[in-house]
N, C-alpha and C. Protein backbone atom coordinates (compact mmCIF):
# COMPACT_ATOMS: atom_id res chain seq x y z
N UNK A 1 82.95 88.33 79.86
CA UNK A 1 84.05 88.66 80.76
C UNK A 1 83.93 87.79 82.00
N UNK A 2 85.17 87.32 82.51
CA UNK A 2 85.19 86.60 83.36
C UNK A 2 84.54 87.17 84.94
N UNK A 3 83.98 86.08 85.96
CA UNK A 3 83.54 87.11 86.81
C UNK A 3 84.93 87.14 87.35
N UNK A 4 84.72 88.05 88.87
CA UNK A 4 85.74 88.71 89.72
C UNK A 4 85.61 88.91 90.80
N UNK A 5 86.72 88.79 91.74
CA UNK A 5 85.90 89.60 93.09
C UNK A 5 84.94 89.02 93.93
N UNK A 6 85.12 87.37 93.55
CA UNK A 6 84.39 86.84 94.73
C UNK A 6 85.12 86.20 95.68
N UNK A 7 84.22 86.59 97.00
CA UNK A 7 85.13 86.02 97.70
C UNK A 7 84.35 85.18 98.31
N UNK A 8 85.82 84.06 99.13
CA UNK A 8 85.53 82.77 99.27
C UNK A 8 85.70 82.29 100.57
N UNK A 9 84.92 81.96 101.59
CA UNK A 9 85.12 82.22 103.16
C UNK A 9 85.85 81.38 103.49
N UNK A 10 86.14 79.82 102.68
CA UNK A 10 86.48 78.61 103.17
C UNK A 10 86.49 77.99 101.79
N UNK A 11 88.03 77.48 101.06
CA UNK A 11 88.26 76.62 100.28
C UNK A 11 88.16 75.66 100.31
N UNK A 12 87.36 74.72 99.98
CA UNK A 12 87.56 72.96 99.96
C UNK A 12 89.37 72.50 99.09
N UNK A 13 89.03 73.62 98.22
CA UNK A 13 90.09 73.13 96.86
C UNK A 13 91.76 73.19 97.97
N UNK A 14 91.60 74.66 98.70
CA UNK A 14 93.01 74.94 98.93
C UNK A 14 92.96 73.77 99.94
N UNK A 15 92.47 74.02 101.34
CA UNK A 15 91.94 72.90 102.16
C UNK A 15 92.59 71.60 101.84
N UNK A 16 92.37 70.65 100.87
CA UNK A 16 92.56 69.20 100.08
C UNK A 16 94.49 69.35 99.28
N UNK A 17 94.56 70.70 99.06
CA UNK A 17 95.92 70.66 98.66
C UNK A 17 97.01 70.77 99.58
N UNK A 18 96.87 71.53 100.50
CA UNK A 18 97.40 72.08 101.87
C UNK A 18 97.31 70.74 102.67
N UNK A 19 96.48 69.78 102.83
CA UNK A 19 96.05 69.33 103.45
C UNK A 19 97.40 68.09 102.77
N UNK A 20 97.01 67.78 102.41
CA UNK A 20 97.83 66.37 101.80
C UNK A 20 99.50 66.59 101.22
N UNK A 21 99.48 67.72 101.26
CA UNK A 21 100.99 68.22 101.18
C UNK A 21 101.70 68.27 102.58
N UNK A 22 101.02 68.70 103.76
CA UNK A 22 101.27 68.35 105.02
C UNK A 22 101.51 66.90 105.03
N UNK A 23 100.37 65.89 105.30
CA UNK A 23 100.17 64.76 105.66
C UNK A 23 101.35 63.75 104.43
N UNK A 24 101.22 64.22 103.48
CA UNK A 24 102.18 63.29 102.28
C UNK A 24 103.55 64.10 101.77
N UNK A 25 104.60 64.61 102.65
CA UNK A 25 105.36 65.36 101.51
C UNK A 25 105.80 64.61 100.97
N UNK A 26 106.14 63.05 100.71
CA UNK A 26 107.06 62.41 100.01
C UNK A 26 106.62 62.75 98.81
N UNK A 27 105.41 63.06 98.86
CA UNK A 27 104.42 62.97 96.82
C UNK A 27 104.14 63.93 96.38
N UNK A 28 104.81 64.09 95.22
CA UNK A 28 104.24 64.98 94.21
C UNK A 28 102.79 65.64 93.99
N UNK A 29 102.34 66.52 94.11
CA UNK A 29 100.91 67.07 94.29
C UNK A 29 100.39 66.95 92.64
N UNK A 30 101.09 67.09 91.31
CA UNK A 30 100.93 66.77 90.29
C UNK A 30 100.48 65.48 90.12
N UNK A 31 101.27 64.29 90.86
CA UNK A 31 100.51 62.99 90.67
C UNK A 31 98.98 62.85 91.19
N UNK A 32 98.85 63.59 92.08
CA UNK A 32 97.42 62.72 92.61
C UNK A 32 96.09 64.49 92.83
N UNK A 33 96.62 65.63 92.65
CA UNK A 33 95.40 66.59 92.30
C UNK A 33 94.64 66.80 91.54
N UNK A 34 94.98 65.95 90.62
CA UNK A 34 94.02 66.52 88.75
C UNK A 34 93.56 65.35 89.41
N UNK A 35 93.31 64.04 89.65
CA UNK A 35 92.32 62.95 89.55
C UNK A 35 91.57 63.87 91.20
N UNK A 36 91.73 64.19 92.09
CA UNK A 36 90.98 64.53 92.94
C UNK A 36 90.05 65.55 92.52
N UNK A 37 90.97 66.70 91.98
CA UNK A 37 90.01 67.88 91.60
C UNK A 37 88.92 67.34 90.47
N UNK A 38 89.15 66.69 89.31
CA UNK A 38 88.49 66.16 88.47
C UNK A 38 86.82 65.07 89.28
N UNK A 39 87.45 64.15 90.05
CA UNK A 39 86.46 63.72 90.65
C UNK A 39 85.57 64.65 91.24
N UNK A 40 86.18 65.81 92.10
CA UNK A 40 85.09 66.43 92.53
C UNK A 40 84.71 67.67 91.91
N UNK A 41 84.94 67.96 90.56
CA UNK A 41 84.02 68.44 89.69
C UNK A 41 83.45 67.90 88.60
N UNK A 42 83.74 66.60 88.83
CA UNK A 42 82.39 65.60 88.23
C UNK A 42 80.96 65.37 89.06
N UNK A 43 81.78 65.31 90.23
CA UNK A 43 80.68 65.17 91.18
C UNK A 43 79.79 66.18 91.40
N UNK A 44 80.49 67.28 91.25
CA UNK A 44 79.29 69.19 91.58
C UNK A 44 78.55 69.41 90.10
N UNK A 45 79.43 68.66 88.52
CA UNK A 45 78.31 68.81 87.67
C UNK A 45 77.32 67.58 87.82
N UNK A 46 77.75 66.67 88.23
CA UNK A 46 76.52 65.70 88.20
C UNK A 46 75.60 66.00 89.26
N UNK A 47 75.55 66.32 90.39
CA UNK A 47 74.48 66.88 91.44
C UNK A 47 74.03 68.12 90.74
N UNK A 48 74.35 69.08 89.79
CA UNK A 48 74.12 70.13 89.33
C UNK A 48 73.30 69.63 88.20
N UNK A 49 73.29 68.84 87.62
CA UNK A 49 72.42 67.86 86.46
C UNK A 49 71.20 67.42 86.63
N UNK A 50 71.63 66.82 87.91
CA UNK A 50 70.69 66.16 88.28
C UNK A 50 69.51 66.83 88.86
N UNK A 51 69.67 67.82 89.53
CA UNK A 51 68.64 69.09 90.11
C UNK A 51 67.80 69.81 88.88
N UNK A 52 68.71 70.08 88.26
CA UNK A 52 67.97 70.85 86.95
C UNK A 52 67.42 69.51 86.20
N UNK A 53 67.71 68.21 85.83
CA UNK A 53 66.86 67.43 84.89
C UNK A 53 65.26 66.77 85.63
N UNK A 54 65.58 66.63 87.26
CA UNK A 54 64.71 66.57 87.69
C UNK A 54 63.62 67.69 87.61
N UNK A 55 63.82 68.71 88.37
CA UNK A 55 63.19 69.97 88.08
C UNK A 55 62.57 70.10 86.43
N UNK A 56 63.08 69.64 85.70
CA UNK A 56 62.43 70.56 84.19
C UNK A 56 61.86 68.89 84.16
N UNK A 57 62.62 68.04 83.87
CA UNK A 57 62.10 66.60 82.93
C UNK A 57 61.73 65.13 84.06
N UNK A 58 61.42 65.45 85.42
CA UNK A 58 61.69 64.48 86.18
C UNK A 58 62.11 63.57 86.37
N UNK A 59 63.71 63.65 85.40
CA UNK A 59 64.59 62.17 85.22
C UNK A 59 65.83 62.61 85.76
N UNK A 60 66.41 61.74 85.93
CA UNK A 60 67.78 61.16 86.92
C UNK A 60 68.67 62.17 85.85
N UNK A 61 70.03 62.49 85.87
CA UNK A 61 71.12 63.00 85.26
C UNK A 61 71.36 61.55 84.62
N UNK A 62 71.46 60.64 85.32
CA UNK A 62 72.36 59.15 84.33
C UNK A 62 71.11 59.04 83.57
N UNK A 63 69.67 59.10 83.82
CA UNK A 63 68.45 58.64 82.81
C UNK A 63 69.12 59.77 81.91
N UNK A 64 68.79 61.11 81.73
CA UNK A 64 68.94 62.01 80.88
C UNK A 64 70.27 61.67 79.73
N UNK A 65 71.33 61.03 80.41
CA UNK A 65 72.57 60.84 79.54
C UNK A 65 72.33 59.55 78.76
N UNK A 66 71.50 58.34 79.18
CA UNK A 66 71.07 57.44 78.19
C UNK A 66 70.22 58.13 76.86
N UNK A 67 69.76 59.07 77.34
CA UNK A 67 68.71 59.83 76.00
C UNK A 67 69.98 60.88 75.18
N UNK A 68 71.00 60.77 75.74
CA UNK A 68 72.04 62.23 75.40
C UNK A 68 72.99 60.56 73.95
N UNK A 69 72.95 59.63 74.75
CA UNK A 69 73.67 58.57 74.00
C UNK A 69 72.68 57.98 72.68
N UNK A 70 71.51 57.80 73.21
CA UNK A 70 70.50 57.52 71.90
C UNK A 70 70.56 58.53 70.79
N UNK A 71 70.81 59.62 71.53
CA UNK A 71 70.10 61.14 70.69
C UNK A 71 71.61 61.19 69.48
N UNK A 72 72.30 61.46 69.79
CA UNK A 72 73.97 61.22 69.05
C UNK A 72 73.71 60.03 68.32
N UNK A 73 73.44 59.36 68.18
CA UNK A 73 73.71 57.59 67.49
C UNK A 73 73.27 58.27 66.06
N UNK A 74 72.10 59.13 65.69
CA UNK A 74 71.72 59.34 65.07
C UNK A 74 71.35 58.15 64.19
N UNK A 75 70.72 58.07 63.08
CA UNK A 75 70.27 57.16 61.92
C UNK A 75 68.49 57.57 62.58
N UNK A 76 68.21 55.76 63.27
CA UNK A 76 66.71 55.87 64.07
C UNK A 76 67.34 56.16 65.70
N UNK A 77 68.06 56.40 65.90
CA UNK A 77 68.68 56.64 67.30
C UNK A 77 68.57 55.60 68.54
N UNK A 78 68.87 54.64 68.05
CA UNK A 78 68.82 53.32 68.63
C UNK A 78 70.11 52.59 69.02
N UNK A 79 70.59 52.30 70.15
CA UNK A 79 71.66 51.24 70.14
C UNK A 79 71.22 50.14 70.90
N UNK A 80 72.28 48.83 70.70
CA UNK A 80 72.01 47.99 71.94
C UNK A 80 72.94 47.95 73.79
N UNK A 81 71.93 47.67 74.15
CA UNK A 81 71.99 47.90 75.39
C UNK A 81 73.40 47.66 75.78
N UNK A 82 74.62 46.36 75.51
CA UNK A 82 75.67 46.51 75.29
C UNK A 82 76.36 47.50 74.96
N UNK A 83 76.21 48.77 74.12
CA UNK A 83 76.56 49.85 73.17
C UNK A 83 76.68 50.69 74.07
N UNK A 84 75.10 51.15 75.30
CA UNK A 84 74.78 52.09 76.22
C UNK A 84 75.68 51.73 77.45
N UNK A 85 75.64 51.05 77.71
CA UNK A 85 76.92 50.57 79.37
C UNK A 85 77.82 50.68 78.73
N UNK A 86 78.88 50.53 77.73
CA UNK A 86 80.11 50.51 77.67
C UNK A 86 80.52 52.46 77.73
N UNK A 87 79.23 52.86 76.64
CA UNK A 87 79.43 54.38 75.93
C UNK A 87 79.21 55.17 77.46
N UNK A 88 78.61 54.64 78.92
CA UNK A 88 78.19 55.31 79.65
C UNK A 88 78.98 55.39 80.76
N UNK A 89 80.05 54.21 80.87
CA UNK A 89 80.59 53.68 81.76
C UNK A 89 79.72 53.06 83.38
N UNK A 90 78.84 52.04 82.81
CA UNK A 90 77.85 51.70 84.01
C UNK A 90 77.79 50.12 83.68
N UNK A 91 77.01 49.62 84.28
CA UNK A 91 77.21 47.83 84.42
C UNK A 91 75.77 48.24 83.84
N UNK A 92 75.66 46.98 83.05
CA UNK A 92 74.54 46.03 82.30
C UNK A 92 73.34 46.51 83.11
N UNK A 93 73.72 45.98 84.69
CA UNK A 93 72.19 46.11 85.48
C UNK A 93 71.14 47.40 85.46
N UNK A 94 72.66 48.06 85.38
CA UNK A 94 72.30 49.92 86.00
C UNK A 94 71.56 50.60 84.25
N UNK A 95 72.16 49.77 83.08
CA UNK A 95 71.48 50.32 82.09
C UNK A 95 69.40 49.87 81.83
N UNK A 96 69.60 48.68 82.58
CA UNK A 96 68.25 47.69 82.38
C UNK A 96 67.61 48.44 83.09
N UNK A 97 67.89 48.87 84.47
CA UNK A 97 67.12 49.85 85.66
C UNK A 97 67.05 51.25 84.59
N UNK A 98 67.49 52.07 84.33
CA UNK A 98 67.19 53.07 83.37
C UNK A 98 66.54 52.97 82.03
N UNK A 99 66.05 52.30 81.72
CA UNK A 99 65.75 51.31 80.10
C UNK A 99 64.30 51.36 80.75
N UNK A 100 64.17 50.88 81.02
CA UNK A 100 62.83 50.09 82.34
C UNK A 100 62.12 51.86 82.80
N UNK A 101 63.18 52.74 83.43
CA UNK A 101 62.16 53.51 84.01
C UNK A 101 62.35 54.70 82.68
N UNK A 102 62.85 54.60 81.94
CA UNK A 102 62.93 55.14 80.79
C UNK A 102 61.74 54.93 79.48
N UNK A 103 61.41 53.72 79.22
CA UNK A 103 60.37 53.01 78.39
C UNK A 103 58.58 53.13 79.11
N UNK A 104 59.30 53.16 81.22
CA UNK A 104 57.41 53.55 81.75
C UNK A 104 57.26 54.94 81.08
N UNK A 105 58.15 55.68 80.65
CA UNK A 105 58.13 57.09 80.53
C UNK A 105 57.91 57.57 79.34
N UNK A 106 57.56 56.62 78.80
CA UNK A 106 57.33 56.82 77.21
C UNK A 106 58.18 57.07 75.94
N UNK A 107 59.76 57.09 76.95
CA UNK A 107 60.60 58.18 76.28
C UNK A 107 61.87 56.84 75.54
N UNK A 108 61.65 56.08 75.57
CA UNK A 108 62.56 54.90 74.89
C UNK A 108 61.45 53.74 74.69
N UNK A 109 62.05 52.68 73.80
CA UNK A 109 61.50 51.91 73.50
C UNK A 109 62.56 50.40 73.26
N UNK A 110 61.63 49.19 73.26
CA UNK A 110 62.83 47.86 73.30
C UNK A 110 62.40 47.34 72.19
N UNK A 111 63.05 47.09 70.78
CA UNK A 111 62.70 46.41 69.90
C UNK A 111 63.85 45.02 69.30
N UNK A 112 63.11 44.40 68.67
CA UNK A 112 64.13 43.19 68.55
C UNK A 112 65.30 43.67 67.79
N UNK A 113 66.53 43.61 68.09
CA UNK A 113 67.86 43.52 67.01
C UNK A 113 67.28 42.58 65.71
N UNK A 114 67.62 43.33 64.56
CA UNK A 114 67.32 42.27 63.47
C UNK A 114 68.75 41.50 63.10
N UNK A 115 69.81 42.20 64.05
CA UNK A 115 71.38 41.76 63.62
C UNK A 115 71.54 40.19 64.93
N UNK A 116 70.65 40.44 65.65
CA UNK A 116 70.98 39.49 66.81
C UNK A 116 69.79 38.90 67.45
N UNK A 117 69.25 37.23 66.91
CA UNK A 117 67.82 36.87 67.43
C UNK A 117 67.44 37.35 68.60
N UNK A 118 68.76 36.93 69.65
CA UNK A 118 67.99 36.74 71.15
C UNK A 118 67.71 38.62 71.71
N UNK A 119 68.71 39.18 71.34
CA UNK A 119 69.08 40.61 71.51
C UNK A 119 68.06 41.54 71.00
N UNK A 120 67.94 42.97 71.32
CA UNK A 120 67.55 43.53 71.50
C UNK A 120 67.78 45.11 71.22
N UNK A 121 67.43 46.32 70.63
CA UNK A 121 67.71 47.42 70.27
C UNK A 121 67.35 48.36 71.59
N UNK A 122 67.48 49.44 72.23
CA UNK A 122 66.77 50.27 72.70
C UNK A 122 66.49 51.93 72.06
N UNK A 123 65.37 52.19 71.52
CA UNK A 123 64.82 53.30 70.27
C UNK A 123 64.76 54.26 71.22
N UNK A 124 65.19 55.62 70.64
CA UNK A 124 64.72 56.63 71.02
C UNK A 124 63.30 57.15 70.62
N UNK A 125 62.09 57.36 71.37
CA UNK A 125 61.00 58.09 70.60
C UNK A 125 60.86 58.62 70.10
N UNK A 126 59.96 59.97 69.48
CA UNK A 126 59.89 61.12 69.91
C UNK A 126 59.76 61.94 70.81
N UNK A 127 58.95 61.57 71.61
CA UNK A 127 58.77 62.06 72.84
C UNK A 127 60.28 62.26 73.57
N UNK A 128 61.22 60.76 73.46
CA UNK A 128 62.22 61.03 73.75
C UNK A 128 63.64 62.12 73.53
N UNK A 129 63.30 61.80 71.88
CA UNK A 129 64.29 62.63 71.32
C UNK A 129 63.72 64.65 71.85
N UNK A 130 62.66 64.82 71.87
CA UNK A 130 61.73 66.25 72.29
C UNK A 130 63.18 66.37 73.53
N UNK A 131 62.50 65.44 74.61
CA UNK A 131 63.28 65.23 75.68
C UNK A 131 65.30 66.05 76.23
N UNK A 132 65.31 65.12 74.92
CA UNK A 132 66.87 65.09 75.13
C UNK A 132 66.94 66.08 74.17
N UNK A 133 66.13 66.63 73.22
CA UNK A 133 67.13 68.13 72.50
C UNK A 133 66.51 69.11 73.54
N UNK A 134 65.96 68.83 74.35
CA UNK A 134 65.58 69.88 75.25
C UNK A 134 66.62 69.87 76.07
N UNK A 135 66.97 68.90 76.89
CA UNK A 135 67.85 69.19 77.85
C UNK A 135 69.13 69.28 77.32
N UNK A 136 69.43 69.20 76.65
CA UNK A 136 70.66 69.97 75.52
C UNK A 136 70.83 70.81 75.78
N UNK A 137 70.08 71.83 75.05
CA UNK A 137 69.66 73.04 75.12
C UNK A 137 69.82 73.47 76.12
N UNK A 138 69.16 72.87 77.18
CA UNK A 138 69.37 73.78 78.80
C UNK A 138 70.09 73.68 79.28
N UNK A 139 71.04 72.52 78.98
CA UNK A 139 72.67 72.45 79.56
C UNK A 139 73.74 73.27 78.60
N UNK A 140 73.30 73.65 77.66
CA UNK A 140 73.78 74.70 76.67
C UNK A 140 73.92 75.57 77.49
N UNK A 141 72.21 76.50 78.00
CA UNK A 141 72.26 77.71 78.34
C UNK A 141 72.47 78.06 79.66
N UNK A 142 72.54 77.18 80.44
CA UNK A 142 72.43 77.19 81.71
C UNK A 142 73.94 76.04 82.36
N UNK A 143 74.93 76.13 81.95
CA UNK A 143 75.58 75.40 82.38
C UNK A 143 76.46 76.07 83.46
N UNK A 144 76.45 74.76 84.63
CA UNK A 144 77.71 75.84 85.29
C UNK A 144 79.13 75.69 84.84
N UNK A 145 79.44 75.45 83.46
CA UNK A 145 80.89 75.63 82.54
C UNK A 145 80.30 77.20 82.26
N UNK A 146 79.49 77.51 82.22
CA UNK A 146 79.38 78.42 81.24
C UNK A 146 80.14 80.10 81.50
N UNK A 147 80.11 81.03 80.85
CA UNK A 147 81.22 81.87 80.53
C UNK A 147 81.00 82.89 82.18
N UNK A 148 79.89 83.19 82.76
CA UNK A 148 79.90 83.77 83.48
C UNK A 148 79.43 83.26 85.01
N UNK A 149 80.30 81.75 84.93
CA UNK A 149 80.04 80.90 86.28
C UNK A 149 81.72 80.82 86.23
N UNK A 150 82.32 81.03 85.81
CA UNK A 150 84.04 80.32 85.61
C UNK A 150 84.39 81.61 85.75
N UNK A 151 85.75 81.72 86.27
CA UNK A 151 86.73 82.39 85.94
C UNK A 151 87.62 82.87 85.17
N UNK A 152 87.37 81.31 83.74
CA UNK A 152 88.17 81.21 82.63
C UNK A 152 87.55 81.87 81.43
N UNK A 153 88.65 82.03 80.60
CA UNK A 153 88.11 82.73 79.51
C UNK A 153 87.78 81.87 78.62
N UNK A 154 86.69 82.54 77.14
CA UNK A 154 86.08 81.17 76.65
C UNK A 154 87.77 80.32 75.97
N UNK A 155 88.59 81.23 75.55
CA UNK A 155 89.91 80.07 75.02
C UNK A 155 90.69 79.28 76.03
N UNK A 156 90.66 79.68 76.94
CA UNK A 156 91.10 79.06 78.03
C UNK A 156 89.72 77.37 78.48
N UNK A 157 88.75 77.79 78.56
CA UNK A 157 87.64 76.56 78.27
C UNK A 157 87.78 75.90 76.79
N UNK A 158 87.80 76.32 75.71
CA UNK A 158 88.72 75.50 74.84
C UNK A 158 89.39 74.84 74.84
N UNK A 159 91.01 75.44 75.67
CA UNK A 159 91.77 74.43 75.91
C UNK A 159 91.72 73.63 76.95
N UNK A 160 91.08 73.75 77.73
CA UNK A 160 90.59 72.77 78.25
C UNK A 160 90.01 72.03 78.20
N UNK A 161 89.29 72.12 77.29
CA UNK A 161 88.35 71.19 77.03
C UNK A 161 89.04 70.46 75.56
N UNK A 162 90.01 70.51 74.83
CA UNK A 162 90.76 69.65 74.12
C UNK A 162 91.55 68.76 75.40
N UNK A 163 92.79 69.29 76.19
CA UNK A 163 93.23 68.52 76.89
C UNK A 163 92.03 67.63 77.92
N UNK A 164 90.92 67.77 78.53
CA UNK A 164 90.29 66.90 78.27
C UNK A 164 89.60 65.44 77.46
N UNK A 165 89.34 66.01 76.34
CA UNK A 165 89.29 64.90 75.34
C UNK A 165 90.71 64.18 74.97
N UNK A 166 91.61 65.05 75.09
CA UNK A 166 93.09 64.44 74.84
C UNK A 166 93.25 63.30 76.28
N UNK A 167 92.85 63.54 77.28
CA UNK A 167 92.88 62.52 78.49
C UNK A 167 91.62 61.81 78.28
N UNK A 168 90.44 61.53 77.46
CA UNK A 168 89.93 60.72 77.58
C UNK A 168 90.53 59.96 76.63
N UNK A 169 90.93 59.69 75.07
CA UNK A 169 91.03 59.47 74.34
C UNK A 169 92.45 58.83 74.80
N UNK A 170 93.61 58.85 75.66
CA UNK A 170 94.46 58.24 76.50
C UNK A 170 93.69 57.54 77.11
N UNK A 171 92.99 57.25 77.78
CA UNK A 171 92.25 56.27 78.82
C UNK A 171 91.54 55.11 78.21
N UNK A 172 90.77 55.96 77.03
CA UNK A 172 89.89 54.52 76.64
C UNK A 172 90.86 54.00 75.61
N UNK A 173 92.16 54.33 75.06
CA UNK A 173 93.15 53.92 74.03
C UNK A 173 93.42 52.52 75.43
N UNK A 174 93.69 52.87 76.46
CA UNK A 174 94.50 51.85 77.49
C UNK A 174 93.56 50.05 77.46
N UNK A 175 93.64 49.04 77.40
CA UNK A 175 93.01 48.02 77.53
C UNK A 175 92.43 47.90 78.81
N UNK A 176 93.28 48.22 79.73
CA UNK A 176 93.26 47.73 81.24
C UNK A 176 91.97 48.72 81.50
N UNK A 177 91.89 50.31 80.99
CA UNK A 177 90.89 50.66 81.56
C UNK A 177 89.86 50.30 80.91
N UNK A 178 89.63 50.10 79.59
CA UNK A 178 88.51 49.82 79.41
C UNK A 178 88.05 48.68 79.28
N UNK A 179 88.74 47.64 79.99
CA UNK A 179 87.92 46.43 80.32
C UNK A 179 87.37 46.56 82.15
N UNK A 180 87.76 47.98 82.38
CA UNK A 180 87.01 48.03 84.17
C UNK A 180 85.67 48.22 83.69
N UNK A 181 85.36 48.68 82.96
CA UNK A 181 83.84 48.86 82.59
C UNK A 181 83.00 47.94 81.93
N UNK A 182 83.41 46.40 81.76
CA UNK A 182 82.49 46.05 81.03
C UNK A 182 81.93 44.78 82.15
């Protein structure tokens, strides 16, 4: 059951809507609130990630999601480093800096591509894979989506969470956006 009955001393959310409906009436609040609200509940689960992966596994939220991308590949759970920046939305550099403090950690590994001389694979361990079905799991049980942190009901998080994938699956269909990421 959904919770109830909390109360809220000071909205950021109403605050940011109120706020820019003053300052902008020419604009539609439909055009530009879902990319605001969205950003900043990307931003409260990723600081929320990041506290709990440190705390249990002493890795970054973006380290933890390179092991969340190995762990899915399934076969030996390996992609190339090309594969991880595009699937992560991060630049080349930012995957090599996580690769690097990922591999001191025992928890990935760099082996040669047999598809590409100069290139390179990055393996999930065991140790790694331990890793990442763990923090699965704890973002399973402990999420703040979860049924008694929301207001929503679980079909209501359903549909949301299709029209979600329905807006990612629009975005990376677009060329323009997905050549910002490479």
């Amino acid at each position: 059951m959904p919770r109830t009955g909390k109360i809220v001393a000071h909205s950021h959310v109403k605050d940011i809507a109120t706020s820019w409906a003053r300052e902008r009436p020419d604009l539609d609040p439909l055009d530009y609130l879902l990319p605001i609200y969205l950003i900043r509940i990307g931003r409260i689960a990723d600081r929320m990630g990041d506290q709990r992966w440190q705390k249990h596994f002493g890795l970054s939220a973006s380290e933890i999601r390179v092991l969340f991308a190995l762990r899915r590949s399934g076969g030996d759970y390996s992609r190339r480093p090309t594969d991880l920046f595009r699937a992560l939305l991060v630049t080349s550099g930012a995957i090599t800096k996580k690769v690097d403090r990922l591999q001191a950690a025992g928890l990935v590994k760099r082996r040669p591509d047999p598809a590409d001389k100069g290139g390179f694979l990055v393996h999930l361990t065991a140790k790694g894979k331990q890793v990442a079905d763990q923090a699965l799991a704890s973002l399973a049980d402990s999420s703040i989506f979860a049924k008694d942190q929301l207001s929503l009901s679980r079909q209501e998080l359903k549909v949301l969470t299709k029209l979600c994938e329905r807006m990612l699956l629009d975005f990376e269909a677009n060329p323009e956006i997905g050549r910002s990421f490479e």
